[in-house]
C-alpha atoms as a PDB file:
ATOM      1  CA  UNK A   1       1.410 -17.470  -6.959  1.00  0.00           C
ATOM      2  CA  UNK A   2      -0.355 -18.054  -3.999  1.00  0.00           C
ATOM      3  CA  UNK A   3      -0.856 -16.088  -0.741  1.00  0.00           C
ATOM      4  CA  UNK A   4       1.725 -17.613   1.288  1.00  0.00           C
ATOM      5  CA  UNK A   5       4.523 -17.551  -1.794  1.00  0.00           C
ATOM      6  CA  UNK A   6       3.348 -13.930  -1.951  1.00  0.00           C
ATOM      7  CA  UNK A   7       3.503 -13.184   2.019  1.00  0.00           C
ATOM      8  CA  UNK A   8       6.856 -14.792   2.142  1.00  0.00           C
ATOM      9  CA  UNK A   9       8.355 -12.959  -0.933  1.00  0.00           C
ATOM     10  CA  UNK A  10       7.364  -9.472   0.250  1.00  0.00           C
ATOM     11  CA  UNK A  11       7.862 -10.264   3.921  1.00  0.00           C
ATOM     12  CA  UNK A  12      11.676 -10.443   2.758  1.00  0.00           C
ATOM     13  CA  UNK A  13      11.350  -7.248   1.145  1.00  0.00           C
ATOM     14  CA  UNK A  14      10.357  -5.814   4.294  1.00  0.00           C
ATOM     15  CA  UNK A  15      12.706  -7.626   6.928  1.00  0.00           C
ATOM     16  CA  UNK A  16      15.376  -5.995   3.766  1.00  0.00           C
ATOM     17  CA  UNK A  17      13.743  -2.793   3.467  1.00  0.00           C
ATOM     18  CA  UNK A  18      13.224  -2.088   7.140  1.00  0.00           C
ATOM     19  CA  UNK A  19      15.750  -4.749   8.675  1.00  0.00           C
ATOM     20  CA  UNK A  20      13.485  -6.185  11.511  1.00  0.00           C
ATOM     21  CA  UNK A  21      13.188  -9.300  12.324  1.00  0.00           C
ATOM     22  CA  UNK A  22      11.275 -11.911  10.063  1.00  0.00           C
ATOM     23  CA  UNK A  23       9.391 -13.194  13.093  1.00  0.00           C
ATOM     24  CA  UNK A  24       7.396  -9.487  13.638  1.00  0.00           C
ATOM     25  CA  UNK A  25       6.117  -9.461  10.086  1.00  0.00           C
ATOM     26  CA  UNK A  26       2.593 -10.779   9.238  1.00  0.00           C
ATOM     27  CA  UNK A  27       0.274  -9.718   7.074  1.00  0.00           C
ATOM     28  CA  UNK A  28      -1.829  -7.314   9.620  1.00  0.00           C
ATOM     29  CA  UNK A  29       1.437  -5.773  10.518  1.00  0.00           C
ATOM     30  CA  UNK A  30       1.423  -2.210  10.169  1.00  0.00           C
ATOM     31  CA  UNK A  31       4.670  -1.078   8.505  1.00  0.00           C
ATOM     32  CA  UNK A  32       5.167   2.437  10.566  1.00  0.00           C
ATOM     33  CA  UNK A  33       3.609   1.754  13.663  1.00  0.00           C
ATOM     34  CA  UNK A  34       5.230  -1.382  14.602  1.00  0.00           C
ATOM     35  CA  UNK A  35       7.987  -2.083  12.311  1.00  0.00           C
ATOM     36  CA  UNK A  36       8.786   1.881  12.396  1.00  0.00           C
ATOM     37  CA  UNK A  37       9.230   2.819   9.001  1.00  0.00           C
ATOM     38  CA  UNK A  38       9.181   5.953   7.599  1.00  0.00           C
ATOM     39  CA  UNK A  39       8.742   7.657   3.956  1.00  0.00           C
ATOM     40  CA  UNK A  40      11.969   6.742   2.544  1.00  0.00           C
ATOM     41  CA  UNK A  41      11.745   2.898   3.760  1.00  0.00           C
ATOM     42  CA  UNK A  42       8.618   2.586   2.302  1.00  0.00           C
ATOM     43  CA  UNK A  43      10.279   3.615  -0.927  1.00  0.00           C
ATOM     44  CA  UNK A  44      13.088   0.993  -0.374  1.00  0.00           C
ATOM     45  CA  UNK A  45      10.510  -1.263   0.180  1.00  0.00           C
ATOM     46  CA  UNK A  46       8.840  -0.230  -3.524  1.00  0.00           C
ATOM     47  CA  UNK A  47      12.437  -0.626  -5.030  1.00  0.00           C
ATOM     48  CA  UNK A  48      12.668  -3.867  -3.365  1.00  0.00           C
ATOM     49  CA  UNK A  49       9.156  -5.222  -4.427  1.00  0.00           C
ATOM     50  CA  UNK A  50      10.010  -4.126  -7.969  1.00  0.00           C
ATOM     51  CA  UNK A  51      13.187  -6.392  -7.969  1.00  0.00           C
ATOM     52  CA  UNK A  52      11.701  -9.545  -6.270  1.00  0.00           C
ATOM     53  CA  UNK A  53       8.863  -9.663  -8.586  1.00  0.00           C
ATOM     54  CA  UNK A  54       9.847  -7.920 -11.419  1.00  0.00           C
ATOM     55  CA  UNK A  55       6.595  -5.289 -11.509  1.00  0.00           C
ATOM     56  CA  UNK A  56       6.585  -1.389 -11.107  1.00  0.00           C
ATOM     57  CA  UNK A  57       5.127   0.258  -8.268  1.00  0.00           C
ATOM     58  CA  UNK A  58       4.534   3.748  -8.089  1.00  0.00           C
ATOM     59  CA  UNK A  59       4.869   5.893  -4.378  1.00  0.00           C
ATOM     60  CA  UNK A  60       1.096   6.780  -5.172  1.00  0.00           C
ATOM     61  CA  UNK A  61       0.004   3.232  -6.991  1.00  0.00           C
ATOM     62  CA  UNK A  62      -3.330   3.613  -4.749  1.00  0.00           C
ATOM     63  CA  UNK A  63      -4.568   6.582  -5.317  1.00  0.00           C
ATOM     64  CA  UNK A  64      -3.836   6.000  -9.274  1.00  0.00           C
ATOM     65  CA  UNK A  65      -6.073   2.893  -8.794  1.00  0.00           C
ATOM     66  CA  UNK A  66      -8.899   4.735  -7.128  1.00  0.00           C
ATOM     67  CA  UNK A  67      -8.449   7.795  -9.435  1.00  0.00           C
ATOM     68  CA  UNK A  68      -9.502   5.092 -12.345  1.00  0.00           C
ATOM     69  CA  UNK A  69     -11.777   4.175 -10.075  1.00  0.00           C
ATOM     70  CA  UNK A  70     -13.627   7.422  -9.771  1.00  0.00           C
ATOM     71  CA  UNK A  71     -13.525   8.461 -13.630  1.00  0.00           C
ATOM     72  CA  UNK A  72      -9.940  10.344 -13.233  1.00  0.00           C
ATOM     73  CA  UNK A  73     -12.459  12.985 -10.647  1.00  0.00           C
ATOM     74  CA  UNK A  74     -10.467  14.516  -7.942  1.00  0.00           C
ATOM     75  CA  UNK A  75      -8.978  12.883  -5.151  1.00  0.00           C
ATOM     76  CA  UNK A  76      -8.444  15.304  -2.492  1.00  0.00           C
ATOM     77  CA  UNK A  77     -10.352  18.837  -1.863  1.00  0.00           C
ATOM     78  CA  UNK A  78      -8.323  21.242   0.478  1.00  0.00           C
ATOM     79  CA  UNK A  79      -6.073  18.700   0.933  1.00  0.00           C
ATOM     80  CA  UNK A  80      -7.886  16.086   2.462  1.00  0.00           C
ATOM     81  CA  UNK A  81      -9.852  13.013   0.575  1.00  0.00           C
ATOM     82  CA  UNK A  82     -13.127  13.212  -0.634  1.00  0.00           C
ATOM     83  CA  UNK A  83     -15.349  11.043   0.561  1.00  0.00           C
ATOM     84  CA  UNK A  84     -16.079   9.120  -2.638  1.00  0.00           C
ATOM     85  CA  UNK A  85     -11.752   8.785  -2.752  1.00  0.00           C
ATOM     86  CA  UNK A  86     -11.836   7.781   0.628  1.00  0.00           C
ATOM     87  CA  UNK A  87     -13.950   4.939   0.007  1.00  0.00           C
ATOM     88  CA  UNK A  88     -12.351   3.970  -3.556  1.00  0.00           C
ATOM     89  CA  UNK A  89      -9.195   3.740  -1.537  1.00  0.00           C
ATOM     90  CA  UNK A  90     -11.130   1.626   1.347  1.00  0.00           C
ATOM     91  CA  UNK A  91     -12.324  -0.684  -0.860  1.00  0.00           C
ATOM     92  CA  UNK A  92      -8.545  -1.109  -2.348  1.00  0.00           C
ATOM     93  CA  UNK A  93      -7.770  -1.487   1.045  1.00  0.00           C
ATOM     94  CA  UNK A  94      -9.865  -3.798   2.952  1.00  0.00           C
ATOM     95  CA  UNK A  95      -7.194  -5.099   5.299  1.00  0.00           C
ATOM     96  CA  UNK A  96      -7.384  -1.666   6.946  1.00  0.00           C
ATOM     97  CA  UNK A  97     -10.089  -1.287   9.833  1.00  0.00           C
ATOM     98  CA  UNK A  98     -12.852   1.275   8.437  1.00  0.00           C
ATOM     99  CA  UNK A  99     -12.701   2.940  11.679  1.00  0.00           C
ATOM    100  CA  UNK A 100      -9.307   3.806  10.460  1.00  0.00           C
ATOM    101  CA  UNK A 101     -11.097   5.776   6.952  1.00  0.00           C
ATOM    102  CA  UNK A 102     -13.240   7.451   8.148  1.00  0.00           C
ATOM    103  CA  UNK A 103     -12.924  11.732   8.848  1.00  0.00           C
ATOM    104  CA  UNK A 104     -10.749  13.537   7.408  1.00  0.00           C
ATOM    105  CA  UNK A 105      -7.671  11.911   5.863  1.00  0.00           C
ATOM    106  CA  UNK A 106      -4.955  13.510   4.487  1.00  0.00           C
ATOM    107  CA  UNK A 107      -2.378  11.767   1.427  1.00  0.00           C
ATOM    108  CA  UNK A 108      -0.019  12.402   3.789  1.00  0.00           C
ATOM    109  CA  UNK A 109      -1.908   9.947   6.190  1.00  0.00           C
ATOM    110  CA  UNK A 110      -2.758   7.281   4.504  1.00  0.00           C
ATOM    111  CA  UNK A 111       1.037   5.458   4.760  1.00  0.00           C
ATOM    112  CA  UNK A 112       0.510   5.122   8.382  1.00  0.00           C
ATOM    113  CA  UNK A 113      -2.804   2.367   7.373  1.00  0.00           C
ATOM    114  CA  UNK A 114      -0.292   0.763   5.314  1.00  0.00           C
ATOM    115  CA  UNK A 115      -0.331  -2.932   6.046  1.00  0.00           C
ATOM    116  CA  UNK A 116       2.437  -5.639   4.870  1.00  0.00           C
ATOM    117  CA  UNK A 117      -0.995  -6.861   3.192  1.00  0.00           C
ATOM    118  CA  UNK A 118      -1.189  -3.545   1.060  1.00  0.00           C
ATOM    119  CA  UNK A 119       1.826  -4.369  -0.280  1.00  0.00           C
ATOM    120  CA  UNK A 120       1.036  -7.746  -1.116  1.00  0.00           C
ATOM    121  CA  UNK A 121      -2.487  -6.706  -2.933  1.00  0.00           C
ATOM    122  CA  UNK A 122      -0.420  -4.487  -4.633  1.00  0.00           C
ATOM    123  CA  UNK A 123       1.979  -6.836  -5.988  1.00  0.00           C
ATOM    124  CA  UNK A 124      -1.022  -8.770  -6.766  1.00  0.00           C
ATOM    125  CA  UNK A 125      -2.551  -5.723  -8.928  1.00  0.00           C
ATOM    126  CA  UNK A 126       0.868  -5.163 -10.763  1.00  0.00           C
ATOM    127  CA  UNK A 127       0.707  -8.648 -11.730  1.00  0.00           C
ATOM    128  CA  UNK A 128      -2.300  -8.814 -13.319  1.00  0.00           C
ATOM    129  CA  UNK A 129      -1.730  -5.226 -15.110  1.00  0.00           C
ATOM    130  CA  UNK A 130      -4.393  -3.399 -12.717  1.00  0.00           C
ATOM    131  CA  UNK A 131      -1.495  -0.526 -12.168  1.00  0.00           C
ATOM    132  CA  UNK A 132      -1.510   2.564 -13.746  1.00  0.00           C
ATOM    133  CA  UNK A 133       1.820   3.445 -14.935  1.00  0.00           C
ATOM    134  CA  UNK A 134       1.167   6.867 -15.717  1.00  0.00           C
END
């Protein structure tokens, strides 16, 4: 599949997910600052990628990936990233601005660097068997 197949197929998960119009969703859009999602879209949005092309997501599919990354060694110490998590999850993320990794981030934070382009690398990993089930 290639990248504009795989923009268009999860750009109609999120115009079903989120219902907003097709026309505001690119691949640099950010899913809860400008298309206003929140925690349980984003799991809609997982449900719907599942469906449309038949992988399994997990709510925490990055941080799985950078924990296997890292050797399985902690991600987060007094509830914030380390920095060697925060860059395995940069690197799985490179569609997100590093200004935007840097300090202290929280799990909690991460959604909000979500792009509609971490969604599609993500369909891209379950594809090719990169996601841990676990």
């Amino acid at each position: 599949m290639d990248d504009d197949e795989l923009f268009a197929g999860v750009r109609d998960c999120v115009v079903e997910a989120l219902e907003v119009d097709p026309a505001t969703v690119r691949p640099e859009t950010r899913l809860i600052e400008d298309l206003g999602a929140d925690s349980l879209d984003l799991l809609d949005l997982l449900f719907h990628l599942e469906q449309r092309f038949t992988v399994t997501l997990k709510p925490r599919s990055l941080e799985r990936l950078a924990r296997d990354r890292l050797g399985g060694a902690p991600l987060e110490v007094d509830g914030a990233y380390t920095p060697q998590a925060l860059l395995a999850i940069s690197a799985l993320m490179p569609e997100v601005p590093p200004a935007e990794m840097t300090g202290t981030v929280r799990p909690v934070d991460l959604p909000r660097r979500f792009r509609v382009r971490t969604f599609m690398e993500l369909v891209r990993r379950a594809q090719a068997g990169e996601i841990p089930h676990g």
